[in-house]
N, C-alpha and C. Protein backbone atom coordinates (compact mmCIF):
# COMPACT_ATOMS: atom_id res chain seq x y z
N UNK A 1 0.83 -1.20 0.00
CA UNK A 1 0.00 0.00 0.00
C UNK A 1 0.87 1.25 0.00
N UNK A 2 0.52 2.12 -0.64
CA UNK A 2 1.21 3.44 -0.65
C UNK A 2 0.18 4.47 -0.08
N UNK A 3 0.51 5.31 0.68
CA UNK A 3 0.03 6.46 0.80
C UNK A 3 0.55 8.09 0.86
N UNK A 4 -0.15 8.96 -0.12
CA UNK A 4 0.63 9.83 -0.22
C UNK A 4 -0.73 11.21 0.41
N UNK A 5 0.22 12.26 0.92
CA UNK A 5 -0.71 13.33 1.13
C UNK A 5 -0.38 14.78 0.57
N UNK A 6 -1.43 15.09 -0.10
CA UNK A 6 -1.25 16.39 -0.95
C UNK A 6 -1.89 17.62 0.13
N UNK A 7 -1.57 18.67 0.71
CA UNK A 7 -1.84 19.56 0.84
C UNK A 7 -2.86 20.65 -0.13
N UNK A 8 -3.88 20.59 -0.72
CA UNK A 8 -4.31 21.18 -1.91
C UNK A 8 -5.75 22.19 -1.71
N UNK A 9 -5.86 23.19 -2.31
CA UNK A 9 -7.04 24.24 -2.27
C UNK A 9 -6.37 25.39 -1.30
N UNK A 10 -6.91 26.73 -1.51
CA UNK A 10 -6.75 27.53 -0.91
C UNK A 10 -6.54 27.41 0.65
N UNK A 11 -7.47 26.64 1.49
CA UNK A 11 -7.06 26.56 2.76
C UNK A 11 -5.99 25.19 3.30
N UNK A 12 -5.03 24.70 1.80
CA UNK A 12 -4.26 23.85 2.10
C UNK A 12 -4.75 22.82 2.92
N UNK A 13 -6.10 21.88 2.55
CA UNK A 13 -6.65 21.13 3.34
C UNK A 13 -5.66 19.64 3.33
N UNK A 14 -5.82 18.87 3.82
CA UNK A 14 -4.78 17.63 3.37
C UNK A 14 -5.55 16.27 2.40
N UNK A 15 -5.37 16.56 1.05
CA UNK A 15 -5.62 15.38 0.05
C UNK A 15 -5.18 14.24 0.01
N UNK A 16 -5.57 12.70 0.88
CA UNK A 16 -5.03 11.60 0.25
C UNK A 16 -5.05 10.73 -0.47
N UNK A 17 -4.17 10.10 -1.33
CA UNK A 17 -4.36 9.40 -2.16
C UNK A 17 -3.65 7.86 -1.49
N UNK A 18 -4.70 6.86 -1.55
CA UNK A 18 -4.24 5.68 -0.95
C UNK A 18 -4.41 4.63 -2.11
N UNK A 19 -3.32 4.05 -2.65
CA UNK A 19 -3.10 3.20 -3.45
C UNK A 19 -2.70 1.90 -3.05
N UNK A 20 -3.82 0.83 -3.77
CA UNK A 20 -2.69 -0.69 -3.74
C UNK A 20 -2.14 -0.96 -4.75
N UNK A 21 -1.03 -1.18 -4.03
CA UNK A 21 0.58 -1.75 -5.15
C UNK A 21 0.09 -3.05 -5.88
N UNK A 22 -0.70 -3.43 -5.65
CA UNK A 22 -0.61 -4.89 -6.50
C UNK A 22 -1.89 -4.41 -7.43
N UNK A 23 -2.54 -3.95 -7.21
CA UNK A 23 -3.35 -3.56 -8.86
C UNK A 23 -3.50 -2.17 -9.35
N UNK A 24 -2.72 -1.43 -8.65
CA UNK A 24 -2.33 0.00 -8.99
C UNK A 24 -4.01 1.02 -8.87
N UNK A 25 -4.83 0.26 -7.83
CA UNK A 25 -6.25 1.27 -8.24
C UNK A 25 -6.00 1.86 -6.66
N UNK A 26 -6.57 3.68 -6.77
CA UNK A 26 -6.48 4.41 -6.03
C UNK A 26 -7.68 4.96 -5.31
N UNK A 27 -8.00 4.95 -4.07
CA UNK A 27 -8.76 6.10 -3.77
C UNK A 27 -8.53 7.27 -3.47
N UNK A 28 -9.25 8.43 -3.91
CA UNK A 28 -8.81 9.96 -3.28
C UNK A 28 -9.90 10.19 -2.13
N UNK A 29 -8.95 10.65 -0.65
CA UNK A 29 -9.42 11.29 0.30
C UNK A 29 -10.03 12.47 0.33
N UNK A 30 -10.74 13.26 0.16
CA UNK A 30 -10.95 14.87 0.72
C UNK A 30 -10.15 15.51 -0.39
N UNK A 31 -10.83 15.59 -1.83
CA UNK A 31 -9.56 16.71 -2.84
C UNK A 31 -10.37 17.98 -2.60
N UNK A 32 -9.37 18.76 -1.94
CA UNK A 32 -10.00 19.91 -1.29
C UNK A 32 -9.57 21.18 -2.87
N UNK A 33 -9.14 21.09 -3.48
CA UNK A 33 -8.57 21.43 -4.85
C UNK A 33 -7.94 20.95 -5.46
N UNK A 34 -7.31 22.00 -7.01
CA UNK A 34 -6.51 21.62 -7.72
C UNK A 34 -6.59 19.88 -8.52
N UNK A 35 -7.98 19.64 -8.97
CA UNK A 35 -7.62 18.25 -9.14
C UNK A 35 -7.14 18.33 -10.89
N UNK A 36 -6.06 19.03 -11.46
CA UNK A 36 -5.33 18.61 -12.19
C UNK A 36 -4.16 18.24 -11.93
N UNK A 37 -3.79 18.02 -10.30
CA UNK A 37 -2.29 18.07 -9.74
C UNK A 37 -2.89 16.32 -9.60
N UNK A 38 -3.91 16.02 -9.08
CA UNK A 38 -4.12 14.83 -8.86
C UNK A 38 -4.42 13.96 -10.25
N UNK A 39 -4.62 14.54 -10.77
CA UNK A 39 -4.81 13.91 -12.31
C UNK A 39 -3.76 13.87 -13.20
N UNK A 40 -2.60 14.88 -13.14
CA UNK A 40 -0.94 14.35 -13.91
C UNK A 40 -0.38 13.19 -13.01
N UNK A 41 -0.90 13.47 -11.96
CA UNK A 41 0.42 12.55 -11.43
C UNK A 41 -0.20 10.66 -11.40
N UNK A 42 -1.68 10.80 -11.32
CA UNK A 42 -2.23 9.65 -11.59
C UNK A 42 -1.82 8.84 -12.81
N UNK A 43 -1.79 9.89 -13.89
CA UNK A 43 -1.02 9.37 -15.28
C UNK A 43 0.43 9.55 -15.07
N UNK A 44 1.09 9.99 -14.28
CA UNK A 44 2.60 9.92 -13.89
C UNK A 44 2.97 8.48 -13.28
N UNK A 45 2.23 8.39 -12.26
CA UNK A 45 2.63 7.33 -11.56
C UNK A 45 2.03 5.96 -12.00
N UNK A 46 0.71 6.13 -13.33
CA UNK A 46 0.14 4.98 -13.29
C UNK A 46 -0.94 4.16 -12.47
N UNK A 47 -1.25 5.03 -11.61
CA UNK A 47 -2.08 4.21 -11.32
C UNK A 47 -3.86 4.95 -11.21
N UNK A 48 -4.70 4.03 -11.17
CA UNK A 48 -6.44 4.20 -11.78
C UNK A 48 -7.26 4.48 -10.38
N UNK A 49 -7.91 5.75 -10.41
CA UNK A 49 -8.63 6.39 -9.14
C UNK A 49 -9.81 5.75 -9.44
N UNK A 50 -10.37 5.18 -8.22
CA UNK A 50 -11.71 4.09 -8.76
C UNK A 50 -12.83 4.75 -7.95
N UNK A 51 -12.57 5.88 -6.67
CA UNK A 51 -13.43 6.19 -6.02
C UNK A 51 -12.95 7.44 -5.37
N UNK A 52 -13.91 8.58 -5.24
CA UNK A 52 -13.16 9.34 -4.22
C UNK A 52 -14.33 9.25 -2.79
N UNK A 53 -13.33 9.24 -1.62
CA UNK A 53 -14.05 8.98 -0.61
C UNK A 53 -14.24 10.85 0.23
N UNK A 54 -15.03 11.52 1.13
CA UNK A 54 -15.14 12.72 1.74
C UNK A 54 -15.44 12.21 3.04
N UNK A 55 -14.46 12.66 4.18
CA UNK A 55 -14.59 12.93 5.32
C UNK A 55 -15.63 13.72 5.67
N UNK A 56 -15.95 14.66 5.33
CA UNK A 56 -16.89 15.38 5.56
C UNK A 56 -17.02 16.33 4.36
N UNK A 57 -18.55 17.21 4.62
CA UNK A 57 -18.71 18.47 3.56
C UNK A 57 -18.48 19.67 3.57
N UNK A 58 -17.39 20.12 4.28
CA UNK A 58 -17.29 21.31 4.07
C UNK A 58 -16.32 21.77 3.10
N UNK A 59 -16.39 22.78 2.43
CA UNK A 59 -15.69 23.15 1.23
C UNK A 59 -14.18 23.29 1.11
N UNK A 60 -13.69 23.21 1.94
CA UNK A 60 -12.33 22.98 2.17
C UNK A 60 -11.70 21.74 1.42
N UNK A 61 -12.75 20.80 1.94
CA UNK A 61 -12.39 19.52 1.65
C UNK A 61 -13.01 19.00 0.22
N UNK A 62 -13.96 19.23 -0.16
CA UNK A 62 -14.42 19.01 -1.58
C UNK A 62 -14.74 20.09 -2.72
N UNK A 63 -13.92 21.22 -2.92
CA UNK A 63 -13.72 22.18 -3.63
C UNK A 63 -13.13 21.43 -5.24
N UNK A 64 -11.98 20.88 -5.23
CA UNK A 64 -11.73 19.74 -6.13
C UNK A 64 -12.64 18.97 -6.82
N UNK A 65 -13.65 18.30 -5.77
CA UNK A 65 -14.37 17.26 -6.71
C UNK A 65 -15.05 17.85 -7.83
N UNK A 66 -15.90 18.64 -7.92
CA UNK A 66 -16.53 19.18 -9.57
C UNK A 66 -15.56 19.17 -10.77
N UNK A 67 -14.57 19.83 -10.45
CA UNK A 67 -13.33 19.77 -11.41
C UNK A 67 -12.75 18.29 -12.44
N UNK A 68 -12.47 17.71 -11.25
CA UNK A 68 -12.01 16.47 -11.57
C UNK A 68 -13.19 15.71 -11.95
N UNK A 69 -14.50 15.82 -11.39
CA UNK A 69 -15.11 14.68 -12.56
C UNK A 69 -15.61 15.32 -13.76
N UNK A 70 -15.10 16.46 -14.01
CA UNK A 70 -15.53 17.25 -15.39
C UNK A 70 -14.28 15.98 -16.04
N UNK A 71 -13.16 15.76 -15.85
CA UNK A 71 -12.15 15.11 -16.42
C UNK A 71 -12.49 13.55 -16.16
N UNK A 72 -12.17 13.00 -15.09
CA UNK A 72 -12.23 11.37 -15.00
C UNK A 72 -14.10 11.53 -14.26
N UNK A 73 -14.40 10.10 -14.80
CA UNK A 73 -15.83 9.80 -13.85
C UNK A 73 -15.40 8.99 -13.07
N UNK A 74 -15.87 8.87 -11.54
CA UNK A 74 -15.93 8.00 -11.25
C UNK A 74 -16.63 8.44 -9.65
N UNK A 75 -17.18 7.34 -9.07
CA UNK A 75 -17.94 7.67 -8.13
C UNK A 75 -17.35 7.89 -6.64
N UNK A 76 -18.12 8.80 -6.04
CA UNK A 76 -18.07 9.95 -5.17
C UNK A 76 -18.84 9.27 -3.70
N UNK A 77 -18.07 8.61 -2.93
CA UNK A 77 -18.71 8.46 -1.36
C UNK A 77 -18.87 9.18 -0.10
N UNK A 78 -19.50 9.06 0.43
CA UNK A 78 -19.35 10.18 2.08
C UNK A 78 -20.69 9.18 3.03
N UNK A 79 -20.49 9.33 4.14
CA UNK A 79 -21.74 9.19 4.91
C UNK A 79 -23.20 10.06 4.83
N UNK A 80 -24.03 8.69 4.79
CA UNK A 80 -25.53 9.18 4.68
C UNK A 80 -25.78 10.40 5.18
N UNK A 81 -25.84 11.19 6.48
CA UNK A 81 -26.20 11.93 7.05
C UNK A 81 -25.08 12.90 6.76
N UNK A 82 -24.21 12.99 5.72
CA UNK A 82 -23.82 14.20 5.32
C UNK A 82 -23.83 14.51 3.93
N UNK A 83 -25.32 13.78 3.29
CA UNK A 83 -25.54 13.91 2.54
C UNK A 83 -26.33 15.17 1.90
N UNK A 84 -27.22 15.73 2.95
CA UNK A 84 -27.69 17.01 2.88
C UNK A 84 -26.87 18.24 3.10
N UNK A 85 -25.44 18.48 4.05
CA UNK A 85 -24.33 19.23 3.53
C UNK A 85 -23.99 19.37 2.10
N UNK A 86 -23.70 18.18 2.02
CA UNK A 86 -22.99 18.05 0.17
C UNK A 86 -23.76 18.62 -0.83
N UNK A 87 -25.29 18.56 -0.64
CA UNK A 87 -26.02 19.14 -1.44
C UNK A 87 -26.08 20.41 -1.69
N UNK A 88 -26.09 21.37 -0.37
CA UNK A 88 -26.24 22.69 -0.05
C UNK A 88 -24.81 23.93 0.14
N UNK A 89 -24.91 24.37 -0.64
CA UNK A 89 -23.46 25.15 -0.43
C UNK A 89 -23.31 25.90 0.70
N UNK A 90 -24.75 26.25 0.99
CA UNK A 90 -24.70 27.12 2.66
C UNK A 90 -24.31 26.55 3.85
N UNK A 91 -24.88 24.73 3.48
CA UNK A 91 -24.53 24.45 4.41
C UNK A 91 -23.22 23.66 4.38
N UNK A 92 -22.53 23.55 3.25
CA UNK A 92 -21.22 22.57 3.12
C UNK A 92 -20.02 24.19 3.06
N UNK A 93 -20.59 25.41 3.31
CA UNK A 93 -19.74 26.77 3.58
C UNK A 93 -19.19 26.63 2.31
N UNK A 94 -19.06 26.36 1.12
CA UNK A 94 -18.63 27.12 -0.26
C UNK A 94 -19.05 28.20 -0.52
N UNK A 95 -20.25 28.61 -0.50
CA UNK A 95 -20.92 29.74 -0.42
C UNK A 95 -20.67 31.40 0.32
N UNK A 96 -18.95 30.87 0.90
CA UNK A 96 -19.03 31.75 2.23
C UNK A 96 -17.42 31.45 1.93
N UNK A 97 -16.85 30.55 1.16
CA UNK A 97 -15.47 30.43 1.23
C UNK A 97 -15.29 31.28 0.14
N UNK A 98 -13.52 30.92 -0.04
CA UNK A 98 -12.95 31.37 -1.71
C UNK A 98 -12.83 30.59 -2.56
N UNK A 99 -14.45 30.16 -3.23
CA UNK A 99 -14.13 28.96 -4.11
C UNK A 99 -15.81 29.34 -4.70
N UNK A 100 -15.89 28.59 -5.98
CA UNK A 100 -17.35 28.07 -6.73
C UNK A 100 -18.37 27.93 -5.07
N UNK A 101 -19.84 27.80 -5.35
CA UNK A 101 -20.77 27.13 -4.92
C UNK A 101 -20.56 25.84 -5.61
N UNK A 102 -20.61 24.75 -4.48
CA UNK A 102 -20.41 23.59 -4.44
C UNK A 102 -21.95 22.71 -4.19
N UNK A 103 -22.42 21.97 -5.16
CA UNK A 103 -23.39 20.74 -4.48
C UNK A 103 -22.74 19.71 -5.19
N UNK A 104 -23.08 18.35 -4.49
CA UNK A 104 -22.46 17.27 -4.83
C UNK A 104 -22.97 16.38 -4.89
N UNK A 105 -23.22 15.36 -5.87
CA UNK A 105 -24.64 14.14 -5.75
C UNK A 105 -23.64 13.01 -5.28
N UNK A 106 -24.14 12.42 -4.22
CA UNK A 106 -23.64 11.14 -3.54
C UNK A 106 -23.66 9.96 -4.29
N UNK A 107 -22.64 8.88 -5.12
CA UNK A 107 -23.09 7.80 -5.60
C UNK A 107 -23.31 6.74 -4.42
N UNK A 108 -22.58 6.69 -3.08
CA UNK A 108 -22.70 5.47 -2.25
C UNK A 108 -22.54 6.07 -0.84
N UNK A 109 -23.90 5.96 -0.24
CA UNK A 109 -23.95 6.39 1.05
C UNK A 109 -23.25 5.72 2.10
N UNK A 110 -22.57 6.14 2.88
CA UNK A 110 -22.04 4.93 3.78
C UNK A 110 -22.19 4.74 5.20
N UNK A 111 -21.98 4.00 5.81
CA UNK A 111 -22.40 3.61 7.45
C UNK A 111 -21.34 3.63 7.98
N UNK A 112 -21.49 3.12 9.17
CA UNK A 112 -20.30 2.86 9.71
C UNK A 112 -20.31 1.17 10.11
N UNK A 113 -18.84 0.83 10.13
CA UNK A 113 -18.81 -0.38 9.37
C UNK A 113 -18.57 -0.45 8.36
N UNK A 114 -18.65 0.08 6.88
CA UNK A 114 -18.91 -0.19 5.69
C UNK A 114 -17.26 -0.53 5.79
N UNK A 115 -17.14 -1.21 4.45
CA UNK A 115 -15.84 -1.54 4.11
C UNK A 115 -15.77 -1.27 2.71
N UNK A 116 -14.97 -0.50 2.24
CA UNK A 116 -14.82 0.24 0.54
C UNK A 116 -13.09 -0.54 0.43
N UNK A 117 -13.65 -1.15 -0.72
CA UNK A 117 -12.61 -2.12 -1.28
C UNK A 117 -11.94 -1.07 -2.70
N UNK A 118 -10.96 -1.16 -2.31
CA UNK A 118 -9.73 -0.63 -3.50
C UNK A 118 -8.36 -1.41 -3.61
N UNK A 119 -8.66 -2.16 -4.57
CA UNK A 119 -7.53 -3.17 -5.29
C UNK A 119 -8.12 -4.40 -4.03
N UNK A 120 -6.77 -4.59 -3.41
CA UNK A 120 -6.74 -5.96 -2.73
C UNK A 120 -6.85 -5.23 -1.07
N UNK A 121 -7.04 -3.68 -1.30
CA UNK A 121 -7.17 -2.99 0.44
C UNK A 121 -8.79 -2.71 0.54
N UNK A 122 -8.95 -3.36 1.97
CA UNK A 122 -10.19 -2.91 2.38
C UNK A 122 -9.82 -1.66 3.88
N UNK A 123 -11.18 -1.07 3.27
CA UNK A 123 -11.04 0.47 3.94
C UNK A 123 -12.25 0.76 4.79
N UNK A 124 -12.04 0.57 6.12
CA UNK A 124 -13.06 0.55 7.37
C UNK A 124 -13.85 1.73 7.23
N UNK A 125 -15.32 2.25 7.42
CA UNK A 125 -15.73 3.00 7.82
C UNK A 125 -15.86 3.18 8.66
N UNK A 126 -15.57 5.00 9.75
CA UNK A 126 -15.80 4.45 11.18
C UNK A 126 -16.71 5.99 11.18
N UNK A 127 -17.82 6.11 11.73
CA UNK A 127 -18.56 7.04 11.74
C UNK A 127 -18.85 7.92 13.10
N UNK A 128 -17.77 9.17 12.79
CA UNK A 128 -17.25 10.00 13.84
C UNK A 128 -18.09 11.68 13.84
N UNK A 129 -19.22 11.61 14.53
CA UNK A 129 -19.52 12.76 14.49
C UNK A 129 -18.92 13.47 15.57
N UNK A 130 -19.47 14.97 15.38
CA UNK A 130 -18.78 15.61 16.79
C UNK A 130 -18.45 17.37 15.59
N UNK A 131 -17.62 16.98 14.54
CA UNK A 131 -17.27 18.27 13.86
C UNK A 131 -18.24 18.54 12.84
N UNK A 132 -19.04 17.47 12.24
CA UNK A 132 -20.42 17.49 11.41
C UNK A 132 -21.17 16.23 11.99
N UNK A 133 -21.89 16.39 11.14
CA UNK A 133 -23.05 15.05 11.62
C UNK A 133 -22.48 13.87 11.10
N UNK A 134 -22.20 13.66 10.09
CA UNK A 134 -21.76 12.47 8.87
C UNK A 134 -20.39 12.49 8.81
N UNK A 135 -19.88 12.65 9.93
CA UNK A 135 -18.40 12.51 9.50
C UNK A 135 -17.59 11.19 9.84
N UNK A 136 -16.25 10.97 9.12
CA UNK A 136 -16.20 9.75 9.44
C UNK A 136 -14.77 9.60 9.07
N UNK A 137 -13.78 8.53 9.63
CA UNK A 137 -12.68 8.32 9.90
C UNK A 137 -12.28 6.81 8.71
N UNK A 138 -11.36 6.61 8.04
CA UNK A 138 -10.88 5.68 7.92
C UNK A 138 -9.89 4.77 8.37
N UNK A 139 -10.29 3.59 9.00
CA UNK A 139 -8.90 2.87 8.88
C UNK A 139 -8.24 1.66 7.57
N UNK A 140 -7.32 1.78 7.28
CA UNK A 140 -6.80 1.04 6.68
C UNK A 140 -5.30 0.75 7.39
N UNK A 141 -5.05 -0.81 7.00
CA UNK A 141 -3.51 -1.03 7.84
C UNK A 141 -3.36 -0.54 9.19
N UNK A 142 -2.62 0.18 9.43
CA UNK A 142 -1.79 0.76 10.54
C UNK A 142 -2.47 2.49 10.36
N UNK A 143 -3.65 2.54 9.78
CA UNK A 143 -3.24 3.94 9.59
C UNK A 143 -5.04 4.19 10.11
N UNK A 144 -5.40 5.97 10.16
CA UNK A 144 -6.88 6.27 10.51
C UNK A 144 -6.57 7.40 10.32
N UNK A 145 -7.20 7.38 8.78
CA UNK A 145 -7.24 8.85 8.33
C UNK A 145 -8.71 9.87 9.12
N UNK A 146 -8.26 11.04 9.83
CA UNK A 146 -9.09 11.58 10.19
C UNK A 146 -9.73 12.77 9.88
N UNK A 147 -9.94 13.07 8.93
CA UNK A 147 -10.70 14.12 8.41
C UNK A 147 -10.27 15.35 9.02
N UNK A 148 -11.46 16.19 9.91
CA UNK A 148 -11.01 17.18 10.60
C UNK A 148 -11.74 16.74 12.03
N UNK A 149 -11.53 15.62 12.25
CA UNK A 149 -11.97 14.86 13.36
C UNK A 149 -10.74 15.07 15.27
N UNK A 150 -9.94 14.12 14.51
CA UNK A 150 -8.62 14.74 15.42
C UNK A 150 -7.74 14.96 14.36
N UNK A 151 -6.76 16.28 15.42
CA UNK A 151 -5.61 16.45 14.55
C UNK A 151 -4.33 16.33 15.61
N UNK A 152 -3.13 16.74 15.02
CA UNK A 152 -1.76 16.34 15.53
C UNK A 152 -2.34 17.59 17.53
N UNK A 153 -2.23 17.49 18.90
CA UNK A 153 -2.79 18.23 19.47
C UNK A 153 -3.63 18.81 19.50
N UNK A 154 -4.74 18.59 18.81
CA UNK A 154 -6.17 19.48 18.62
C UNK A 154 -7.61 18.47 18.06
N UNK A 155 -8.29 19.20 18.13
CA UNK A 155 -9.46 18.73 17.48
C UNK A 155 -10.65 19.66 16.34
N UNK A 156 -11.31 19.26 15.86
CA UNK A 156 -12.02 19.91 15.06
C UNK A 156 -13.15 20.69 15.62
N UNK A 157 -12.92 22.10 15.03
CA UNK A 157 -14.18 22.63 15.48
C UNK A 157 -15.55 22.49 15.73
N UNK A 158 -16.48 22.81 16.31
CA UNK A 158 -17.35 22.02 16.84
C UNK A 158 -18.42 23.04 16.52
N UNK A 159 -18.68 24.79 16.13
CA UNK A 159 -19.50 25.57 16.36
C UNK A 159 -20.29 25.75 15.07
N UNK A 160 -19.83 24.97 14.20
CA UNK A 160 -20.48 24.85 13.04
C UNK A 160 -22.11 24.21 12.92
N UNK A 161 -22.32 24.35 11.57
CA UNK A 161 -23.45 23.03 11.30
C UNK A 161 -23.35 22.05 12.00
N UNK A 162 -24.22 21.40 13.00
CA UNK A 162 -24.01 19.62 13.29
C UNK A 162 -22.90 19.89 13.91
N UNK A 163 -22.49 20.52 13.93
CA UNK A 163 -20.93 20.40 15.43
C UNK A 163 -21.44 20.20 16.98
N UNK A 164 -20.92 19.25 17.63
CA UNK A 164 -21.23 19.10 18.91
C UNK A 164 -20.22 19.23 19.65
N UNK A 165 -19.56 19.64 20.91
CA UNK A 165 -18.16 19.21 21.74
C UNK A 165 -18.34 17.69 22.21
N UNK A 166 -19.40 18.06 23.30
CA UNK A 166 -19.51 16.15 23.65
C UNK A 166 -19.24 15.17 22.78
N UNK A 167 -19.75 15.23 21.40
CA UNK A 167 -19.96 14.57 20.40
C UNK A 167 -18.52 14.05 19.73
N UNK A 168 -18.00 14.96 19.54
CA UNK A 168 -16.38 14.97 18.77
C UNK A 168 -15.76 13.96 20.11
N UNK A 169 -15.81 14.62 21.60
CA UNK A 169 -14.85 14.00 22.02
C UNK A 169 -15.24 12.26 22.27
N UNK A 170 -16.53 12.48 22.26
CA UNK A 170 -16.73 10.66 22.66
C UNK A 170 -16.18 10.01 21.62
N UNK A 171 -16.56 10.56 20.21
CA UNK A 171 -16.43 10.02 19.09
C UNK A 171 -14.31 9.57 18.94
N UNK A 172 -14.06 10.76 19.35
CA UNK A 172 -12.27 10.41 19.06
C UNK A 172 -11.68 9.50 20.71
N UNK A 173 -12.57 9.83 21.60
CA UNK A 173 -12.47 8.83 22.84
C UNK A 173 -12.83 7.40 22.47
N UNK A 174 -14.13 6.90 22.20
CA UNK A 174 -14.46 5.60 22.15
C UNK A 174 -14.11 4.96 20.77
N UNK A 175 -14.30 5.62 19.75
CA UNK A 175 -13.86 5.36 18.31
C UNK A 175 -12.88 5.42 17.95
N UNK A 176 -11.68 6.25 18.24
CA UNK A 176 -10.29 6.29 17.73
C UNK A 176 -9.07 6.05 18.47
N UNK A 177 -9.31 6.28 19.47
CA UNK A 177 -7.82 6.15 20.40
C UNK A 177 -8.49 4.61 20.86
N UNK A 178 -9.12 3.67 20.52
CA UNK A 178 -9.36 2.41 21.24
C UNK A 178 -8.26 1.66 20.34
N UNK A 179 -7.67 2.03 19.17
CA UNK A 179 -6.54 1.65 18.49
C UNK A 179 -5.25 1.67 18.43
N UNK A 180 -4.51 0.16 18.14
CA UNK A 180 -3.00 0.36 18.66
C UNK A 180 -2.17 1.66 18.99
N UNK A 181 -1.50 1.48 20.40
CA UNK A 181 -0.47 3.15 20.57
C UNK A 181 -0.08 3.42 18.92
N UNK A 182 0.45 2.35 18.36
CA UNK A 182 1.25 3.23 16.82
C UNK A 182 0.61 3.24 16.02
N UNK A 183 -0.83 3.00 15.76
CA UNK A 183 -1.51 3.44 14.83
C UNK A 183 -1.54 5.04 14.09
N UNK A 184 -1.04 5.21 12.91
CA UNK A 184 -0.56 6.56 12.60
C UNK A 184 -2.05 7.52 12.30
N UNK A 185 -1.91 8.50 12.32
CA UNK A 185 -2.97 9.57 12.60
C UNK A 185 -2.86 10.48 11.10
N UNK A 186 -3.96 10.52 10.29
CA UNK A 186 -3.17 11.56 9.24
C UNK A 186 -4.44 12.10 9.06
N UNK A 187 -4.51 13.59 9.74
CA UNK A 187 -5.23 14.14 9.90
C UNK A 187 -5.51 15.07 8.31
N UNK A 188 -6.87 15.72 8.35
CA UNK A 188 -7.14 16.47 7.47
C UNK A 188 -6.70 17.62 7.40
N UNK A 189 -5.92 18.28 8.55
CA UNK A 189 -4.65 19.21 8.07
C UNK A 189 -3.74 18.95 9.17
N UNK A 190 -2.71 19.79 8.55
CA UNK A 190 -1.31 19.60 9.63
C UNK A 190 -0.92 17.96 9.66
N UNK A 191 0.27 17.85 9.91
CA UNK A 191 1.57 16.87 10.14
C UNK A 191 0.85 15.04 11.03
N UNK A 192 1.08 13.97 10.39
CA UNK A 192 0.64 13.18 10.42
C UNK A 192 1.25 12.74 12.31
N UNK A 193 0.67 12.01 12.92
CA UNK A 193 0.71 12.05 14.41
C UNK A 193 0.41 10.64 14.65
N UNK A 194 0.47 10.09 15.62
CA UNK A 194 0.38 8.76 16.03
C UNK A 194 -0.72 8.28 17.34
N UNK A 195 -1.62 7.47 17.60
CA UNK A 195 -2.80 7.22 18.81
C UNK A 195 -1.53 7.53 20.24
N UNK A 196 -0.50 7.05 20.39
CA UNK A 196 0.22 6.96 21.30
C UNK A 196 0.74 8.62 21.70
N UNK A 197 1.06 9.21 20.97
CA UNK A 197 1.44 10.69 21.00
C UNK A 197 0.14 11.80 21.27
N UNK A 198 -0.94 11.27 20.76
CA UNK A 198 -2.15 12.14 20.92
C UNK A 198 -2.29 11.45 22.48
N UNK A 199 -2.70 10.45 22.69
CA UNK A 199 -3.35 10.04 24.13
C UNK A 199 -2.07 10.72 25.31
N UNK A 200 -0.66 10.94 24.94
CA UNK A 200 0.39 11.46 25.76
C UNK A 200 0.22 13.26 25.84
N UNK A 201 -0.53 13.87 24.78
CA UNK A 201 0.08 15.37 24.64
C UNK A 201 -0.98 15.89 24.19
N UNK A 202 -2.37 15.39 23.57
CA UNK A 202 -3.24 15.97 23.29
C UNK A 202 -4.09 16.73 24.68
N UNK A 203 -4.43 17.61 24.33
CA UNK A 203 -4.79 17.90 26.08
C UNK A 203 -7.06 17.52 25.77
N UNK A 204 -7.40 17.17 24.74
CA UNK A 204 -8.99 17.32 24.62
C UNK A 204 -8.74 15.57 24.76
N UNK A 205 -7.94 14.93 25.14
CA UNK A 205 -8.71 13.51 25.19
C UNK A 205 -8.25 12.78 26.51
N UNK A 206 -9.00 12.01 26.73
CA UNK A 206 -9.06 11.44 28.16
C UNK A 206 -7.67 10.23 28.30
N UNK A 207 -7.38 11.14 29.18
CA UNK A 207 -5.76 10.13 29.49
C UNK A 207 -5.68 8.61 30.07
């Protein structure tokens, strides 16, 4: 498995692209812009984007997607209950950022639990509200990509749409740190972090 993270869109949100090596098919995380940077290098490196997955809807994070499926098709996942964000630009804040009005039609709603298969990697859904309603964490391998769920010392804002405090912290308490100390952390912005380093230095989660 490879994983790479692009920094991309005006508020430099963090884009990943998680590839399996043995059949070269990719998913994209959160293309918060720029998806012609994700589209040379797909034909650079060879390998076939089969799905893009969204942590959540706010425009930070899916500013990119319209772009890119003007170029490649291919279908677009997020959790059910942030399916009415995606729709609404008021409420997914494009409307209010530095970017297009954004709506987005969902091809595959997801739960938690779900498992989204790319190549020979299966990719956990884990359904983390607290910073929106529908938000949600992946694990794959050793890794739990977190949206804007937790980050390296911090957590995601909460005063938004569907933002709760209680909510976020149970969600990164009972749902995310219940995973190995070295399970790596690669948050939706800022510098990738580890369960063992957050539960030592994060000061919002229960020691």
């Amino acid at each position: 498995m490879i994983v790479e993270r692009l920094p991309l869109g005006v508020y430099g949100a963090n884009c990943y692209i998680i590839i399996c090596e043995d059949t070269k098919e990719a998913m994209i995380v959160d293309l918060g812009g720029e998806p012609e940077e994700i589209i040379k290098k797909s034909k650079r490196e060879g390998f076939k984007i089969n799905c893009i997955v969204l942590t959540h809807g706010h425009g930070d994070h899916i500013a990119g997607v319209p772009g890119f499926l003007k170029e490649i098709k291919c279908p677009v996942y997020a959790h059910e209950k942030e399916e009415e964000m995606l729709n609404d630009p008021k409420l997914n804040l494009s409307s209010t950022m530095y970017m297009d009005k954004i709506s987005i039609k969902l091809d595959r709603l997801l739960k938690d639990g779900d498992v989204i298969k790319v190549g020979n990697l299966n990719i956990k859904v884990i359904h983390t509200p607290g910073h929106t309603i529908g938000g949600i964490c992946l694990k794959v391998d050793n890794y739990i990509l977190t949206g804007d769920t937790l980050f390296q010392g911090s957590i995601g804002r909460t005063d938004l749409y569907g933002g709760s405090y209680d909510t976020i912290i149970d969600s990164i308490n009972d749902k995310i740190l219940i995973y190995d100390d070295e399970t790596i952390i690669l948050p939706g912005h800022g510098p990738a972090t580890t369960i063992n380093a957050e539960k030592r230095t994060n000061p919002f989660v229960r020691k």
